[in-house]
PDB file of N, CA and C in Angstrom:
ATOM      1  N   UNK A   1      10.328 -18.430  -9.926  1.00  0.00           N
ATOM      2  CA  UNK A   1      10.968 -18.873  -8.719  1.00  0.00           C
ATOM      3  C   UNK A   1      11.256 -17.664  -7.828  1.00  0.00           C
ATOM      4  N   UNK A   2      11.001 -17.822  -6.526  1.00  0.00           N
ATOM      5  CA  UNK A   2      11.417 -16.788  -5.813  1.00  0.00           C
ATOM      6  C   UNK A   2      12.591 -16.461  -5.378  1.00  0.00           C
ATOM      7  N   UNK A   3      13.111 -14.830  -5.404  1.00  0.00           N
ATOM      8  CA  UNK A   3      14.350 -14.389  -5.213  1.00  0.00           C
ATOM      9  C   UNK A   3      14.463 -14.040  -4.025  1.00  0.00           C
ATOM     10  N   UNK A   4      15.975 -14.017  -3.951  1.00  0.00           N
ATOM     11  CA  UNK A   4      16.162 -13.625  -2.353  1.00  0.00           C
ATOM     12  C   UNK A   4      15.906 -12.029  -2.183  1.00  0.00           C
ATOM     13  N   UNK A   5      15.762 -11.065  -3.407  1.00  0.00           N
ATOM     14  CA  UNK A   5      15.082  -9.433  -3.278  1.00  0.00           C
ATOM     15  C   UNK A   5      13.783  -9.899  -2.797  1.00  0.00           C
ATOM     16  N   UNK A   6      12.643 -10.669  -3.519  1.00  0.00           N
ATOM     17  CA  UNK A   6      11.442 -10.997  -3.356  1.00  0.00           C
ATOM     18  C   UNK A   6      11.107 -11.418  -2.200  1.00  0.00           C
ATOM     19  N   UNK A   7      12.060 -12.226  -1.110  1.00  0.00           N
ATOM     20  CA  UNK A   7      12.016 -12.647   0.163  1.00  0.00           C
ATOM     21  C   UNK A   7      12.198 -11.523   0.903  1.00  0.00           C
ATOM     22  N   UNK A   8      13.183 -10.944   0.748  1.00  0.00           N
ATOM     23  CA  UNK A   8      13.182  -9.751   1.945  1.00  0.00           C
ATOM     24  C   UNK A   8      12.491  -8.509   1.590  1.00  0.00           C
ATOM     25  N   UNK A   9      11.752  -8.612   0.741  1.00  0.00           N
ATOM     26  CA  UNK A   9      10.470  -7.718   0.471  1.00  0.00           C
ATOM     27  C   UNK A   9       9.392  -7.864   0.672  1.00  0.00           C
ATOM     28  N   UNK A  10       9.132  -9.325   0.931  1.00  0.00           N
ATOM     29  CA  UNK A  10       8.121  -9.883   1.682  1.00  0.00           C
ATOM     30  C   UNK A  10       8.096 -10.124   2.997  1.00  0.00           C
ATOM     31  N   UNK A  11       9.189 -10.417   3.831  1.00  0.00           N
ATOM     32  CA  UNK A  11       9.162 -10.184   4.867  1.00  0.00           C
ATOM     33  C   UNK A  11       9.172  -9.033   5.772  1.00  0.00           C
ATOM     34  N   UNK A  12       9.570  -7.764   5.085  1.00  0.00           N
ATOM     35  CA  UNK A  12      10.045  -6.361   5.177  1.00  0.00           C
ATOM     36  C   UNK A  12       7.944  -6.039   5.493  1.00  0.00           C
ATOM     37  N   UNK A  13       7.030  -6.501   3.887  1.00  0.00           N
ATOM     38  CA  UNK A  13       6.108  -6.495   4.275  1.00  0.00           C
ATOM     39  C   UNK A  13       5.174  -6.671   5.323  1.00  0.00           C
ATOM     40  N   UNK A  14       5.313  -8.104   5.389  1.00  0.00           N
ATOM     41  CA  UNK A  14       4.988  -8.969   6.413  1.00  0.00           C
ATOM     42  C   UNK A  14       4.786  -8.685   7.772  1.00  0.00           C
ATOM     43  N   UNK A  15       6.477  -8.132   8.475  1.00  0.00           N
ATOM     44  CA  UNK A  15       6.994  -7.092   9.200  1.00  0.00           C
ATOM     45  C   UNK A  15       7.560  -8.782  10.402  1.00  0.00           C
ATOM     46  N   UNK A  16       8.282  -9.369   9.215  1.00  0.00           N
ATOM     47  CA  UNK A  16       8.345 -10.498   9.789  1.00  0.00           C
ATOM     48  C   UNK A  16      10.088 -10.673   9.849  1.00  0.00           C
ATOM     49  N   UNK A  17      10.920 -11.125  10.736  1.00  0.00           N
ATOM     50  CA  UNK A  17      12.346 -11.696  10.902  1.00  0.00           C
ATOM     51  C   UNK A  17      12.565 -12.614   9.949  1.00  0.00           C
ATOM     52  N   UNK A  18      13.680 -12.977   9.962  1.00  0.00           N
ATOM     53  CA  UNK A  18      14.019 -14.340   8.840  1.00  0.00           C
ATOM     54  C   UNK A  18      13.833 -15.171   9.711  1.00  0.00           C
ATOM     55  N   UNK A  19      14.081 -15.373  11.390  1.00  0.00           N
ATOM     56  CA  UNK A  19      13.447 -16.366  12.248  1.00  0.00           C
ATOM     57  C   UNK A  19      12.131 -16.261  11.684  1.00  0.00           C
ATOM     58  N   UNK A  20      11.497 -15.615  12.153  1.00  0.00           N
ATOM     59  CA  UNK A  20       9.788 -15.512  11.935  1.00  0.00           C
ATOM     60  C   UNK A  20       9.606 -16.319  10.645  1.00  0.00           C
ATOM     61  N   UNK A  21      10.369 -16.333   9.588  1.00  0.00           N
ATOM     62  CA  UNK A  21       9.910 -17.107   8.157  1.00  0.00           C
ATOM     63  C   UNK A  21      10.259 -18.143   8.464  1.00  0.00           C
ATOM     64  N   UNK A  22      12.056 -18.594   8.578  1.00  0.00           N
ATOM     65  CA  UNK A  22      12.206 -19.874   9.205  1.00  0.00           C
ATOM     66  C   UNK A  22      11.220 -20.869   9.978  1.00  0.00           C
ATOM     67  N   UNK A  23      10.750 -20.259  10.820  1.00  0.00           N
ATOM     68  CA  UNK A  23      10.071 -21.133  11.916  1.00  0.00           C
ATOM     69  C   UNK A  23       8.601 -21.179  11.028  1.00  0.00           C
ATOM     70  N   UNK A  24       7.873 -20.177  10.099  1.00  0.00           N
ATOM     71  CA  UNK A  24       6.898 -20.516   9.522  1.00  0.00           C
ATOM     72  C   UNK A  24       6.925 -21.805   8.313  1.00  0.00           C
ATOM     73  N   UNK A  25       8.069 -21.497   7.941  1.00  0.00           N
ATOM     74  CA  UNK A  25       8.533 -22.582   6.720  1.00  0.00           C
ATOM     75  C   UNK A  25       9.091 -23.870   7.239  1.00  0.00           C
ATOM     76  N   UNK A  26       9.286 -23.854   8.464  1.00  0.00           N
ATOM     77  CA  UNK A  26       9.918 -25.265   8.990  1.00  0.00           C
ATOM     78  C   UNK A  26      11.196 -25.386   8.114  1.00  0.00           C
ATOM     79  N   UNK A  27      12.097 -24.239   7.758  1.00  0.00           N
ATOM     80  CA  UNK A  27      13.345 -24.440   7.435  1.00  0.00           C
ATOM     81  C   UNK A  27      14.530 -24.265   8.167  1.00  0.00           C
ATOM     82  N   UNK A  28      15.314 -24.174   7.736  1.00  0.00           N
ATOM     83  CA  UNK A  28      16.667 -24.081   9.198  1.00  0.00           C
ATOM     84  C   UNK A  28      16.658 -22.187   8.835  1.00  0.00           C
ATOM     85  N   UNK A  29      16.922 -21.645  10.078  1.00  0.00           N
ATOM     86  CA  UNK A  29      17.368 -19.995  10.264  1.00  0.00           C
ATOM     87  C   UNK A  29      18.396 -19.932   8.729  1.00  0.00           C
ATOM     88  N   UNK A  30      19.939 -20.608   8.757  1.00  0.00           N
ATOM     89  CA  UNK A  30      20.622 -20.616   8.102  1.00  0.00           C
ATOM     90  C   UNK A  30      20.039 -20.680   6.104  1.00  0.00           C
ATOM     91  N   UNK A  31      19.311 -21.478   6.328  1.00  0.00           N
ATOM     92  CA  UNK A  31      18.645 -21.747   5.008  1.00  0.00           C
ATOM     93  C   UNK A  31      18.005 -20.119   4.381  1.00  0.00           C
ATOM     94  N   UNK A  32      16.875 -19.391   5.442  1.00  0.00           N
ATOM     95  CA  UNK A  32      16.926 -17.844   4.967  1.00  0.00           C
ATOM     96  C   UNK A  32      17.824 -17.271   4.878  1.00  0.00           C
ATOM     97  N   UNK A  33      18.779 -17.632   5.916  1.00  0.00           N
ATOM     98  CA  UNK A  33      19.864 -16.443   5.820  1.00  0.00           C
ATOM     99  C   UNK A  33      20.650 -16.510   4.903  1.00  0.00           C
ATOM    100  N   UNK A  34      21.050 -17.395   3.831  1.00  0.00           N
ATOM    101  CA  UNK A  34      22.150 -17.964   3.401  1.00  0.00           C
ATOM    102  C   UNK A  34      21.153 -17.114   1.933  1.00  0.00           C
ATOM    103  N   UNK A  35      19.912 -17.592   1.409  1.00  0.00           N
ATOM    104  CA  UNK A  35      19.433 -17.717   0.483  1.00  0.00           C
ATOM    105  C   UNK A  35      18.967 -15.470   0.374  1.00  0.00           C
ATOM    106  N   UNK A  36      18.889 -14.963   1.562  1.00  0.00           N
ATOM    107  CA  UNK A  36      18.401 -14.146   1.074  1.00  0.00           C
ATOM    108  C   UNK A  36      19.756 -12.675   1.060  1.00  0.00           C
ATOM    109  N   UNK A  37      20.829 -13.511   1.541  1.00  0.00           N
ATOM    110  CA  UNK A  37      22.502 -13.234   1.214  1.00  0.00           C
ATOM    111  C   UNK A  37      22.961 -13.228  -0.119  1.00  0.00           C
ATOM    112  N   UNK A  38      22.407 -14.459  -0.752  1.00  0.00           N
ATOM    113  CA  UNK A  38      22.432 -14.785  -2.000  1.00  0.00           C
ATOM    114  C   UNK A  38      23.634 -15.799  -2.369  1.00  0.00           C
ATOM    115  N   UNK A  39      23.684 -16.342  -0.923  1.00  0.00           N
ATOM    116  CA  UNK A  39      25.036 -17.455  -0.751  1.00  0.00           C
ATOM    117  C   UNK A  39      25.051 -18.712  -1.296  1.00  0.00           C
ATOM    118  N   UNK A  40      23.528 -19.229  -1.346  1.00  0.00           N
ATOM    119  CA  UNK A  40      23.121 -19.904  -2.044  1.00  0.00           C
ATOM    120  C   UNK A  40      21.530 -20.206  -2.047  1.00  0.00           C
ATOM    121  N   UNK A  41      21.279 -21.463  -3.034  1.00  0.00           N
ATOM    122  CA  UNK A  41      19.783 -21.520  -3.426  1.00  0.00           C
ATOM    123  C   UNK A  41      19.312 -23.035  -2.645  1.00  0.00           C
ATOM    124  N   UNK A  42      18.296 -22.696  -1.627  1.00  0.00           N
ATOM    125  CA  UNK A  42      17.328 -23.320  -1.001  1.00  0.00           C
ATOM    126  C   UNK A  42      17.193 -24.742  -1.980  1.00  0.00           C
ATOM    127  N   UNK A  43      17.693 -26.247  -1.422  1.00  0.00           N
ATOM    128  CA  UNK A  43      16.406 -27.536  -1.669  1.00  0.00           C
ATOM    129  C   UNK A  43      15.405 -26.793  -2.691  1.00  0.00           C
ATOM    130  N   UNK A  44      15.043 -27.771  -3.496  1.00  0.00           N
ATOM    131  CA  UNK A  44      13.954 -27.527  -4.298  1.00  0.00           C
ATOM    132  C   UNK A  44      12.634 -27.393  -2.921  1.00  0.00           C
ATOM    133  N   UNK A  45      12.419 -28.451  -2.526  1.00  0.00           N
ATOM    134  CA  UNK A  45      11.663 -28.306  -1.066  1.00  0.00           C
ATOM    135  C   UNK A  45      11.298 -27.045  -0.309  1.00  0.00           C
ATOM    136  N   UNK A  46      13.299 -26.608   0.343  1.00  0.00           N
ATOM    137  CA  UNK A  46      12.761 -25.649   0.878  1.00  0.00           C
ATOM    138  C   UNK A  46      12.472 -24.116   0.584  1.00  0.00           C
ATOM    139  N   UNK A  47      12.420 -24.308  -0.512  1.00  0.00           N
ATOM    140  CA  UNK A  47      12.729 -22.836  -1.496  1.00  0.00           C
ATOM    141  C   UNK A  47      10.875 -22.918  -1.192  1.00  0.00           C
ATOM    142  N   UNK A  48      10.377 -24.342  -2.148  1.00  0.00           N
ATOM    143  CA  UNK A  48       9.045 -24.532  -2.312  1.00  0.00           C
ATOM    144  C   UNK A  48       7.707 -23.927  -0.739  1.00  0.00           C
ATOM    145  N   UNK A  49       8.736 -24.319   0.393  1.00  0.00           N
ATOM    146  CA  UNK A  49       7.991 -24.421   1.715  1.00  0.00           C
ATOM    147  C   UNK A  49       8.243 -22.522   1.603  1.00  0.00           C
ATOM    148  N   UNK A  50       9.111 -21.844   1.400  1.00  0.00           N
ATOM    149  CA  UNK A  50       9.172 -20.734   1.915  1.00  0.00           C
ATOM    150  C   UNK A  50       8.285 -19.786   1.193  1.00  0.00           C
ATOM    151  N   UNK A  51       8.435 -20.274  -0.071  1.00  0.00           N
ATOM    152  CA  UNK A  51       7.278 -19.488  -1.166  1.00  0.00           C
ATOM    153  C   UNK A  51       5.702 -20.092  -1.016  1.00  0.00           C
ATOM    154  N   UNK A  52       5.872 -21.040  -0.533  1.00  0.00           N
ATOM    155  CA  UNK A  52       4.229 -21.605   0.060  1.00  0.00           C
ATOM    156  C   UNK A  52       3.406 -20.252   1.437  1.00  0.00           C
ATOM    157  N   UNK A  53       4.655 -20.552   2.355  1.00  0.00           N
ATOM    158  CA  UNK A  53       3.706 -19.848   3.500  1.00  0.00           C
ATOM    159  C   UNK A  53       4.183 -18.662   2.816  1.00  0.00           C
ATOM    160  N   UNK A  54       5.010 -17.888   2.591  1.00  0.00           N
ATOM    161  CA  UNK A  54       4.884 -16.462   1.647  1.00  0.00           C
ATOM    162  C   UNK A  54       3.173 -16.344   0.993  1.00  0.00           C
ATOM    163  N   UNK A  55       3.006 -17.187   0.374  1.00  0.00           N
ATOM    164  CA  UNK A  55       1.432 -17.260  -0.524  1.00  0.00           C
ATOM    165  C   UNK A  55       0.556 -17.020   0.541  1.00  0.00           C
ATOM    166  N   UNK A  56       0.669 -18.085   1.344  1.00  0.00           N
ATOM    167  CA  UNK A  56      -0.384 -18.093   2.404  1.00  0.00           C
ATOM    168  C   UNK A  56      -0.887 -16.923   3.124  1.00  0.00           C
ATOM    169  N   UNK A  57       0.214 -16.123   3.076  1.00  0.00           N
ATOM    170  CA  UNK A  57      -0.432 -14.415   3.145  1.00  0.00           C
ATOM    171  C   UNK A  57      -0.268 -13.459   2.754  1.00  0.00           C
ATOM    172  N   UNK A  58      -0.579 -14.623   1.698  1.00  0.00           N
ATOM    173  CA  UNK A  58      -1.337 -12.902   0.477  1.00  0.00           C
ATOM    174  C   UNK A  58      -0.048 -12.759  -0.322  1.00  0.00           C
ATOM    175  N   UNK A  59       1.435 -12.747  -0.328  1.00  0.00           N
ATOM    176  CA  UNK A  59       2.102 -12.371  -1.139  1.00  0.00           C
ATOM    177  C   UNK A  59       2.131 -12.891  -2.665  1.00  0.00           C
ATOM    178  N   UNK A  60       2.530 -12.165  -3.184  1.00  0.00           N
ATOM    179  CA  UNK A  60       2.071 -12.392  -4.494  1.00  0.00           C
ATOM    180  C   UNK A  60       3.394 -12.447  -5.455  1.00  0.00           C
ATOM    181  N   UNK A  61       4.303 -13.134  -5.683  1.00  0.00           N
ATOM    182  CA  UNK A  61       5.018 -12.661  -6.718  1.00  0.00           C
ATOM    183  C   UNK A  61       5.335 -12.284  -8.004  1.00  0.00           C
ATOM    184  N   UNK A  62       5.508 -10.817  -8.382  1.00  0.00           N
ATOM    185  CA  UNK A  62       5.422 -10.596  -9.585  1.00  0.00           C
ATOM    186  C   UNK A  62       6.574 -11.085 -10.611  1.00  0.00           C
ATOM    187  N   UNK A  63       6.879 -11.376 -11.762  1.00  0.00           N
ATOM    188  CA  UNK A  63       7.562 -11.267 -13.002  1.00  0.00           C
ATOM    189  C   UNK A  63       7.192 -10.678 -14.171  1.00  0.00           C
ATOM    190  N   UNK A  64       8.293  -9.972 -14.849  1.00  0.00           N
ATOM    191  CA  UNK A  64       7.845  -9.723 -15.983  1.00  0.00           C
ATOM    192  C   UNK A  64       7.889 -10.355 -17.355  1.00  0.00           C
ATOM    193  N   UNK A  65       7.591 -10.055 -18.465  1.00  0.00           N
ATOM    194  CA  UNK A  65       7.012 -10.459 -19.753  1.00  0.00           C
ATOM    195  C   UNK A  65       8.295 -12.083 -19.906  1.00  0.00           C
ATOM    196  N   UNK A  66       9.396 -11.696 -19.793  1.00  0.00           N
ATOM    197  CA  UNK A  66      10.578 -12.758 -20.203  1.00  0.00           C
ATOM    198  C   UNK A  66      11.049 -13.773 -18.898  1.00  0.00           C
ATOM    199  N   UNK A  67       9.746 -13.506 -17.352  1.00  0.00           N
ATOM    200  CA  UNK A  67      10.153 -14.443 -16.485  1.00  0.00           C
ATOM    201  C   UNK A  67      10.992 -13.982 -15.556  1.00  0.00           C
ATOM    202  N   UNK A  68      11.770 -12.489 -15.689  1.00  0.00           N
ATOM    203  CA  UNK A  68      12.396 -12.228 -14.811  1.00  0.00           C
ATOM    204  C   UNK A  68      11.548 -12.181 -13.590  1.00  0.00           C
ATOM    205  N   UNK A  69      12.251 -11.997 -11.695  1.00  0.00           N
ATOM    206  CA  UNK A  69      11.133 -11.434 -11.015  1.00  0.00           C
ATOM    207  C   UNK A  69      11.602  -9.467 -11.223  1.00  0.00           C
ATOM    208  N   UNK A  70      10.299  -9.322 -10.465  1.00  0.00           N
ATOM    209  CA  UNK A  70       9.915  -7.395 -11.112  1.00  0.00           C
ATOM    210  C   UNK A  70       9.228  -7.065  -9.754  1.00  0.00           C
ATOM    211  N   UNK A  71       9.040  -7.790  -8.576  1.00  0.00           N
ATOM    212  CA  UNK A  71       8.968  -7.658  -7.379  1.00  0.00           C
ATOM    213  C   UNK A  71       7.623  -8.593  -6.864  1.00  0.00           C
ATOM    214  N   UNK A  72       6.482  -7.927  -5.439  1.00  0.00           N
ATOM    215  CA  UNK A  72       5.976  -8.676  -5.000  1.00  0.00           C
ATOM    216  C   UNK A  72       4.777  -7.864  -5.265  1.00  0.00           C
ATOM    217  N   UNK A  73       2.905  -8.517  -4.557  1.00  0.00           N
ATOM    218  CA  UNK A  73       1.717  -7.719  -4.550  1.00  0.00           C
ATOM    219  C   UNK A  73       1.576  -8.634  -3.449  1.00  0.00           C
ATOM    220  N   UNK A  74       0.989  -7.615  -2.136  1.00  0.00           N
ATOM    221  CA  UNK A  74       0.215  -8.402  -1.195  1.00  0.00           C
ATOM    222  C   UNK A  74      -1.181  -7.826  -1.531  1.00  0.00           C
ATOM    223  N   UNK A  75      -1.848  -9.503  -1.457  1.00  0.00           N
ATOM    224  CA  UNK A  75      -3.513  -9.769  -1.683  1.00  0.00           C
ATOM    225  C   UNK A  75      -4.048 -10.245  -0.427  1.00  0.00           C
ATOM    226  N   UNK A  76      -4.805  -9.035   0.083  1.00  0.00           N
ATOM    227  CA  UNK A  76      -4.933  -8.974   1.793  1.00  0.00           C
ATOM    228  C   UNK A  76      -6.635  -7.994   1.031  1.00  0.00           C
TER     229      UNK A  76
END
Protein backbone atom coordinates (compact mmCIF):
# COMPACT_ATOMS: atom_id res chain seq x y z
CA UNK A 1 0.00 0.00 0.00
CA UNK A 2 1.23 3.33 -0.64
CA UNK A 3 2.73 5.70 1.98
CA UNK A 4 2.41 9.13 2.44
CA UNK A 5 6.84 9.14 2.33
CA UNK A 6 6.18 7.19 -1.06
CA UNK A 7 3.70 10.00 -2.25
CA UNK A 8 5.79 12.86 -1.67
CA UNK A 9 8.65 11.12 -3.24
CA UNK A 10 6.85 10.63 -6.10
CA UNK A 11 5.62 13.72 -6.58
CA UNK A 12 8.99 15.47 -5.52
CA UNK A 13 9.94 13.11 -8.66
CA UNK A 14 7.36 13.81 -10.86
CA UNK A 15 8.08 17.58 -10.07
CA UNK A 16 4.41 17.61 -9.49
CA UNK A 17 2.14 19.78 -6.52
CA UNK A 18 -0.28 17.85 -4.41
CA UNK A 19 -2.84 20.00 -6.62
CA UNK A 20 -1.15 18.56 -9.67
CA UNK A 21 -1.85 14.84 -8.09
CA UNK A 22 -5.22 15.83 -6.79
CA UNK A 23 -6.54 16.99 -10.01
CA UNK A 24 -4.72 13.85 -11.74
CA UNK A 25 -6.42 11.43 -9.28
CA UNK A 26 -9.78 13.16 -9.32
CA UNK A 27 -9.41 13.38 -5.49
CA UNK A 28 -10.20 16.31 -3.25
CA UNK A 29 -6.71 18.72 -2.64
CA UNK A 30 -7.54 17.92 1.14
CA UNK A 31 -7.49 14.11 0.59
CA UNK A 32 -3.39 14.56 -0.51
CA UNK A 33 -2.91 16.86 1.90
CA UNK A 34 -4.32 15.19 4.83
CA UNK A 35 -2.83 11.66 3.70
CA UNK A 36 0.66 12.83 2.90
CA UNK A 37 0.58 14.82 6.60
CA UNK A 38 -0.16 11.53 7.77
CA UNK A 39 -3.55 12.84 9.27
CA UNK A 40 -5.16 10.24 7.86
CA UNK A 41 -5.65 7.26 5.30
CA UNK A 42 -7.35 7.89 1.86
CA UNK A 43 -11.00 5.70 0.87
CA UNK A 44 -9.86 2.46 -0.18
CA UNK A 45 -10.81 4.16 -3.72
CA UNK A 46 -8.97 7.07 -3.29
CA UNK A 47 -5.76 5.82 -1.99
CA UNK A 48 -6.37 3.17 -5.11
CA UNK A 49 -6.93 6.31 -7.79
CA UNK A 50 -3.74 8.03 -6.43
CA UNK A 51 -1.45 4.98 -6.65
CA UNK A 52 -3.05 4.24 -10.13
CA UNK A 53 -2.03 7.55 -11.91
CA UNK A 54 1.33 7.40 -9.68
CA UNK A 55 1.82 3.92 -11.92
CA UNK A 56 0.78 5.53 -14.90
CA UNK A 57 4.12 7.24 -14.87
CA UNK A 58 6.35 5.01 -14.36
CA UNK A 59 6.45 5.09 -10.52
CA UNK A 60 7.19 2.15 -9.10
CA UNK A 61 6.77 1.27 -5.52
CA UNK A 62 9.28 -0.46 -3.69
CA UNK A 63 8.93 -2.81 -0.37
CA UNK A 64 11.00 -4.85 1.34
CA UNK A 65 11.32 -8.68 2.16
CA UNK A 66 8.45 -8.37 5.30
CA UNK A 67 6.12 -5.79 3.12
CA UNK A 68 7.35 -2.80 4.64
CA UNK A 69 7.54 0.26 1.94
CA UNK A 70 11.66 0.89 1.33
CA UNK A 71 10.79 3.71 -1.17
CA UNK A 72 9.96 4.32 -4.99
CA UNK A 73 11.71 3.34 -8.89
CA UNK A 74 10.65 5.48 -11.76
CA UNK A 75 10.29 3.21 -15.03
CA UNK A 76 10.59 5.92 -17.72
Amino acid sequence: MLTPEQSRAARAWLEWSQEDLAKRASVALSTVRDFEKGRRTPIANNLEAISRVLSSEGVQLLFDAEGNASGIKINR
